[in-house]
PDB file of N, CA and C in Angstrom:
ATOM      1  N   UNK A   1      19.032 -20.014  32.132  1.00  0.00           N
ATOM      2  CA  UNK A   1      17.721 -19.521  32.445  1.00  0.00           C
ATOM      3  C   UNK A   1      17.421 -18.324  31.539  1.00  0.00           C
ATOM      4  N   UNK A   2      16.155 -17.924  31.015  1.00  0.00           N
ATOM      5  CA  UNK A   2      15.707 -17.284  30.131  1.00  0.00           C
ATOM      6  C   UNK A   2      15.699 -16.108  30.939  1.00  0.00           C
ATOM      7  N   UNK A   3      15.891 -14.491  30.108  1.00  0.00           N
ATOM      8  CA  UNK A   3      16.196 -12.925  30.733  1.00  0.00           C
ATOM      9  C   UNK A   3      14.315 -13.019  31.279  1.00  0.00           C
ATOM     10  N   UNK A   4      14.413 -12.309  32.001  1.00  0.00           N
ATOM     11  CA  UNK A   4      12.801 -12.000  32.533  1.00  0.00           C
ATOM     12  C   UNK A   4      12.394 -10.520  31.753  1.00  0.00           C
ATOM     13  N   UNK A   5      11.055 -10.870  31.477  1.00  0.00           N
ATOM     14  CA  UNK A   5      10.561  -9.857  30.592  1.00  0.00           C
ATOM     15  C   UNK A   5       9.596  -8.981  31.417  1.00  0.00           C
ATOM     16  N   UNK A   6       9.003  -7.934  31.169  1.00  0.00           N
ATOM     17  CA  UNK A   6       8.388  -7.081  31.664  1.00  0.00           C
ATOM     18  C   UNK A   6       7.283  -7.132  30.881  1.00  0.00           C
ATOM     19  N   UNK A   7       5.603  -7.340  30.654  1.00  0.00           N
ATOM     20  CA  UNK A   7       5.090  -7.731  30.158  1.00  0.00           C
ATOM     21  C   UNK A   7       4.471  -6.630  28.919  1.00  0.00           C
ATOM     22  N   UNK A   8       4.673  -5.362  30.599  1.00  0.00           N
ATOM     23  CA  UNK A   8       3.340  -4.439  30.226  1.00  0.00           C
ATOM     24  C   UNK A   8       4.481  -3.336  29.340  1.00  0.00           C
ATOM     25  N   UNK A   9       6.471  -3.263  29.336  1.00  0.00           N
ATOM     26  CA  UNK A   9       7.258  -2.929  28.650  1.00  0.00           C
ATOM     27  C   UNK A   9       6.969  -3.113  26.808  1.00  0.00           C
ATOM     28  N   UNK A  10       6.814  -4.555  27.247  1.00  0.00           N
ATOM     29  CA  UNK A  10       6.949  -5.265  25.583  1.00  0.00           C
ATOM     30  C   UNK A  10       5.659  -5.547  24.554  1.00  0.00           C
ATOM     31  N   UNK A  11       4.197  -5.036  25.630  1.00  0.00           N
ATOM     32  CA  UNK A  11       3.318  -4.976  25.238  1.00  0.00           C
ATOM     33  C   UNK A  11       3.336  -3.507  24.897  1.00  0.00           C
ATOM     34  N   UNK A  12       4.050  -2.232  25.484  1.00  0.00           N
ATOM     35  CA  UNK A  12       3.777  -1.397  25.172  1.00  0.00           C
ATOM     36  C   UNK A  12       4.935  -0.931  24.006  1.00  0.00           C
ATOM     37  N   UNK A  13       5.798  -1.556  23.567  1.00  0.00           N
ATOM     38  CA  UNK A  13       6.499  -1.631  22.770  1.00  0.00           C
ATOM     39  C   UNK A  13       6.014  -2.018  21.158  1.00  0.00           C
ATOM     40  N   UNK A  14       5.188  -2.873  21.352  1.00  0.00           N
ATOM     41  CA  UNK A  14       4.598  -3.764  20.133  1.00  0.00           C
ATOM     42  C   UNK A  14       3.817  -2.939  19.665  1.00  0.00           C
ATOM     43  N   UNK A  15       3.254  -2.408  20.127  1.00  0.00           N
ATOM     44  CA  UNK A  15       2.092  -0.917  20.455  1.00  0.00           C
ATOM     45  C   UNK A  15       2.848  -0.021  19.902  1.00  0.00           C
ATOM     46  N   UNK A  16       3.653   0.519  19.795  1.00  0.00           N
ATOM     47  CA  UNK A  16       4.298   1.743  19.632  1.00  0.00           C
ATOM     48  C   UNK A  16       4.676   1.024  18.483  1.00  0.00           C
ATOM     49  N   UNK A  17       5.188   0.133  17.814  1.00  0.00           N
ATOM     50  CA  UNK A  17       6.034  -0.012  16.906  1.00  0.00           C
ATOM     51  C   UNK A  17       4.439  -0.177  15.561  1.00  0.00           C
ATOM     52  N   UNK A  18       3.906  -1.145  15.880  1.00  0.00           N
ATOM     53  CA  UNK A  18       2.261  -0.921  15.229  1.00  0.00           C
ATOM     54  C   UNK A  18       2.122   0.084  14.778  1.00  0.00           C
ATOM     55  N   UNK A  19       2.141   1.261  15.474  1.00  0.00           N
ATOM     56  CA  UNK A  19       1.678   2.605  15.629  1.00  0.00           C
ATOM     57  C   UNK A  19       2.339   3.182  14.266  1.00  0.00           C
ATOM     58  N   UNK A  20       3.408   2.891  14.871  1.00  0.00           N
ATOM     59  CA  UNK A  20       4.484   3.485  14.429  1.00  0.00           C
ATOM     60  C   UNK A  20       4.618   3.159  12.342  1.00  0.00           C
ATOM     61  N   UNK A  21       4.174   1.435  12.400  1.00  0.00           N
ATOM     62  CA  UNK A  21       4.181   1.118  11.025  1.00  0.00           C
ATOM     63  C   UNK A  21       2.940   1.961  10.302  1.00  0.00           C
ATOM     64  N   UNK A  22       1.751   1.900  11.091  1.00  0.00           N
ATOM     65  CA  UNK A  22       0.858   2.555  10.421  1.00  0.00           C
ATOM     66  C   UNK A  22       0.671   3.810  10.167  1.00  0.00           C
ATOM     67  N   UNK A  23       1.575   4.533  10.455  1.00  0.00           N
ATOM     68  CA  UNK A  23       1.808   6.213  10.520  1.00  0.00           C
ATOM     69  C   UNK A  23       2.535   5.969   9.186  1.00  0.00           C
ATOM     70  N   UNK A  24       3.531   5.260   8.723  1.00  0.00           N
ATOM     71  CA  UNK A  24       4.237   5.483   8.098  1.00  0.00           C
ATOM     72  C   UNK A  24       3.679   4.731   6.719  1.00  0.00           C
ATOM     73  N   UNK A  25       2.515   4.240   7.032  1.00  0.00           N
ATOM     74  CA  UNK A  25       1.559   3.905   5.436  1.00  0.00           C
ATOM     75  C   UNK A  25       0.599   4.478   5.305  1.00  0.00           C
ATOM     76  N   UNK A  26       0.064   5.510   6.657  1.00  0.00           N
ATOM     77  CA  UNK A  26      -0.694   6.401   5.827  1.00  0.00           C
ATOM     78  C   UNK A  26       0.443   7.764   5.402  1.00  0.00           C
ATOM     79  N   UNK A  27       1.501   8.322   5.757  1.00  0.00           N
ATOM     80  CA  UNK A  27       2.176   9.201   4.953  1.00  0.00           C
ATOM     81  C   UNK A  27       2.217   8.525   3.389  1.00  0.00           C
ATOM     82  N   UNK A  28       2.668   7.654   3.440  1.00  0.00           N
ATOM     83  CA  UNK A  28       2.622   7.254   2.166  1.00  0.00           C
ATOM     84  C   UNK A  28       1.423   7.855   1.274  1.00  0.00           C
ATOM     85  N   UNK A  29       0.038   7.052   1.710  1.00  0.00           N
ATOM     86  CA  UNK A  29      -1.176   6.940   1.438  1.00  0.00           C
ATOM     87  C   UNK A  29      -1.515   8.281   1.511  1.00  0.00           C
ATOM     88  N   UNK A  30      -1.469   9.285   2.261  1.00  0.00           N
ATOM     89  CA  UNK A  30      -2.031  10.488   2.086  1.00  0.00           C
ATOM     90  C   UNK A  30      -1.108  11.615   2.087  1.00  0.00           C
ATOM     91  N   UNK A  31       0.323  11.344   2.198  1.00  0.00           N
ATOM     92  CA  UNK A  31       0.682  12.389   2.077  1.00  0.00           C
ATOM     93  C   UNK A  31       1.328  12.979  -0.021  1.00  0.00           C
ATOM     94  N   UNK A  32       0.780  12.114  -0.451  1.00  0.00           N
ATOM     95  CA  UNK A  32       1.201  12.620  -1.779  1.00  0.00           C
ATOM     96  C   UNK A  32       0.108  13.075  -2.371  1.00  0.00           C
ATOM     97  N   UNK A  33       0.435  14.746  -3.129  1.00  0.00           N
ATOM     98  CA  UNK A  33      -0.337  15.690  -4.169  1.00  0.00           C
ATOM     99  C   UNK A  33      -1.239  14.827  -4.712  1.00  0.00           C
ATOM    100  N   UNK A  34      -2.339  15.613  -4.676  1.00  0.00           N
ATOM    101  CA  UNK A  34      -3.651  15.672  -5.584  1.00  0.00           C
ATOM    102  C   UNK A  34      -3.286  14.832  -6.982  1.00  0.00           C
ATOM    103  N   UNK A  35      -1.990  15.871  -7.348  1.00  0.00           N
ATOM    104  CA  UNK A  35      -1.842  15.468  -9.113  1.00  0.00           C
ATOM    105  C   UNK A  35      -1.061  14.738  -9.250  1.00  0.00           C
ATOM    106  N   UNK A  36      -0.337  14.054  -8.125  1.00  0.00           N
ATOM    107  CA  UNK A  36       0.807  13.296  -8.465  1.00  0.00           C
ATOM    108  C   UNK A  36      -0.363  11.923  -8.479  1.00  0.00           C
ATOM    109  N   UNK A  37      -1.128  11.861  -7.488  1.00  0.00           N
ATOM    110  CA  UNK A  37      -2.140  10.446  -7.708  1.00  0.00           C
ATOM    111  C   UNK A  37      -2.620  10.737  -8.669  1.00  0.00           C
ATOM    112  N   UNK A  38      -3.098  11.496  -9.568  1.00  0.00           N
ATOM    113  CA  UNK A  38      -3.881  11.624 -10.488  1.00  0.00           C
ATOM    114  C   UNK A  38      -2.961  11.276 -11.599  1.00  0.00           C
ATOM    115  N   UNK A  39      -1.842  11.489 -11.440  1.00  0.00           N
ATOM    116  CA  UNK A  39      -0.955  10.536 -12.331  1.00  0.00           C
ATOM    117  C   UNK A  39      -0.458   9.531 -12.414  1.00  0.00           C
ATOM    118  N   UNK A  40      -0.380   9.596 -11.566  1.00  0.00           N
ATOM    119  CA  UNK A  40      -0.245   7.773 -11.452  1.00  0.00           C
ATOM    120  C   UNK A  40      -1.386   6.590 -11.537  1.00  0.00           C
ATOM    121  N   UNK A  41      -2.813   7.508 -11.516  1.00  0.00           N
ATOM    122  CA  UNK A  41      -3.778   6.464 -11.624  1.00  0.00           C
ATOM    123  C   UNK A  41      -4.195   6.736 -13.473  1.00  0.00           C
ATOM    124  N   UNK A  42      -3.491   7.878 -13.696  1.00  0.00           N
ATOM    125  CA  UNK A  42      -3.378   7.846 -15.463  1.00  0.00           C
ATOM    126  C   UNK A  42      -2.486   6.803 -16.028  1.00  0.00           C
ATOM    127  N   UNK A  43      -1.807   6.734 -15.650  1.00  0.00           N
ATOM    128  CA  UNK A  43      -0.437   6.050 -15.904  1.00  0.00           C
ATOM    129  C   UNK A  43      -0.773   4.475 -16.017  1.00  0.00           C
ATOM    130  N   UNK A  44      -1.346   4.153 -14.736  1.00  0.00           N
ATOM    131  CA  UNK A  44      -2.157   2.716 -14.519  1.00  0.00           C
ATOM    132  C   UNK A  44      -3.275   2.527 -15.481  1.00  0.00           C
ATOM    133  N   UNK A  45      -4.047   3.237 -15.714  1.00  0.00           N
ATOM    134  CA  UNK A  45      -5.274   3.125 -16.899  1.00  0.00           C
ATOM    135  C   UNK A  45      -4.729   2.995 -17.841  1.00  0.00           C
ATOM    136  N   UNK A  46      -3.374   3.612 -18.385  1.00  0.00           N
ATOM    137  CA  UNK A  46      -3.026   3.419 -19.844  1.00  0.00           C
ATOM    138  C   UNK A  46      -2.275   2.478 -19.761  1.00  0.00           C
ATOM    139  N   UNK A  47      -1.515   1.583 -18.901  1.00  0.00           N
ATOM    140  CA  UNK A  47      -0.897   0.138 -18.887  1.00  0.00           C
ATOM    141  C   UNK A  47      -2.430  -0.766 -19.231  1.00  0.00           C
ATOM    142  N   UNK A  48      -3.335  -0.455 -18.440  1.00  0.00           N
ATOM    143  CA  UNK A  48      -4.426  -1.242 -18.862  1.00  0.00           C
ATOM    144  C   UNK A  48      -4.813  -1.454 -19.751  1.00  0.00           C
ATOM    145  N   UNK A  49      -5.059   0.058 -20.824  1.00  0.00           N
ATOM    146  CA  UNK A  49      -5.286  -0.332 -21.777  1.00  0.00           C
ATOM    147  C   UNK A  49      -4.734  -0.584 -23.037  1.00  0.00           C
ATOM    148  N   UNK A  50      -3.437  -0.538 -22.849  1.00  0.00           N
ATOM    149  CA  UNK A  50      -2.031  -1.379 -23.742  1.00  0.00           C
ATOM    150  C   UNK A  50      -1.982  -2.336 -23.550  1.00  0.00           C
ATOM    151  N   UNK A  51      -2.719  -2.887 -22.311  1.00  0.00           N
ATOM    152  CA  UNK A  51      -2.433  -4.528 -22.162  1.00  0.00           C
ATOM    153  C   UNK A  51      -3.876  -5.373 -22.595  1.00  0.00           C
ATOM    154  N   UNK A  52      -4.718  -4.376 -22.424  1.00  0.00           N
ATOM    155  CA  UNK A  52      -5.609  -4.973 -23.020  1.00  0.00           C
ATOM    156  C   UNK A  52      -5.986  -5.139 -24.675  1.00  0.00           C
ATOM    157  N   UNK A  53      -5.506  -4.351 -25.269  1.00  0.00           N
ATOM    158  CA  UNK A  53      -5.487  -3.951 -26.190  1.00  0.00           C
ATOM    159  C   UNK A  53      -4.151  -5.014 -27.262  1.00  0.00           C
ATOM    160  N   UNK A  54      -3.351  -5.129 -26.577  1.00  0.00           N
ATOM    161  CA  UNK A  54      -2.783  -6.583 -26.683  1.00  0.00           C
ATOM    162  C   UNK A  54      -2.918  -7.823 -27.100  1.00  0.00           C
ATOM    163  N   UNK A  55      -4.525  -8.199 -26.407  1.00  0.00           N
ATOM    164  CA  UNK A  55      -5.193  -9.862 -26.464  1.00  0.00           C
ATOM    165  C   UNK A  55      -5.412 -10.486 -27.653  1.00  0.00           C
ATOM    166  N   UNK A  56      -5.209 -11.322 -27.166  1.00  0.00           N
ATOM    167  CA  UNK A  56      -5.172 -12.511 -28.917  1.00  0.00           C
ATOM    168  C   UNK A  56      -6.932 -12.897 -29.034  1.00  0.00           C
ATOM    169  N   UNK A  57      -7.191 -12.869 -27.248  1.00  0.00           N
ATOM    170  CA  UNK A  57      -8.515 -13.107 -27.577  1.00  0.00           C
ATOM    171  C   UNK A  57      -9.894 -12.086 -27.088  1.00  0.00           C
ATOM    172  N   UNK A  58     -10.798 -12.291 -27.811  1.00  0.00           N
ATOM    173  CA  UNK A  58     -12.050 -11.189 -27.534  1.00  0.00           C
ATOM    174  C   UNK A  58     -11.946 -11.688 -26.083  1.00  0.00           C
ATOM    175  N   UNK A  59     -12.869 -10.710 -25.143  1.00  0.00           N
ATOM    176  CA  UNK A  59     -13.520 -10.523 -24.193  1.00  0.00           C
ATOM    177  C   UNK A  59     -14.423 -11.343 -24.044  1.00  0.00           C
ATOM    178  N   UNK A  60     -15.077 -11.495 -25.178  1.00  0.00           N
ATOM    179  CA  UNK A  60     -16.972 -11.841 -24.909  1.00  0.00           C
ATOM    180  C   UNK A  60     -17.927 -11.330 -25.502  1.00  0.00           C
ATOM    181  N   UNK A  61     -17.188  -9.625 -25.814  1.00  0.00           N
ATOM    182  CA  UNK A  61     -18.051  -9.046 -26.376  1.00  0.00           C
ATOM    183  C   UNK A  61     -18.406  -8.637 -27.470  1.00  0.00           C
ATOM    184  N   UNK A  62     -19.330  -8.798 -28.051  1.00  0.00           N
ATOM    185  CA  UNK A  62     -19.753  -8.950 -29.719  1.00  0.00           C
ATOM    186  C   UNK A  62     -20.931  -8.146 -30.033  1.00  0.00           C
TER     187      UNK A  62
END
């Protein structure tokens, strides 16, 4: 026979753990410096434009 569950336990568990994931992607998301994003979204623009800069073929634009 299957353990008996407690509903309003494991609902409030799922809840807390939710909680819990999304706390820990906005630290991510907001807890890093001004300049450290600002470097890293430098960092990303210049992969872009090494990779674009790359292409065998035009864009389109002429």
């Amino acid at each position: 026979m299957g353990d008996i569950v407690n509903l309003r336990r494991a609902r409030k568990r799922r809840d807390r753990e939710r909680e819990s994931a999304a706390a820990a992607e906005n630290r991510v998301v907001f807890g890093t410096p001004k300049a450290e994003r600002r470097r890293i979204e430098a960092e990303r623009e210049a992969g872009d434009r090494r990779l674009d800069g790359h292409k065998l073929e035009p864009d389109g634009r002429d």
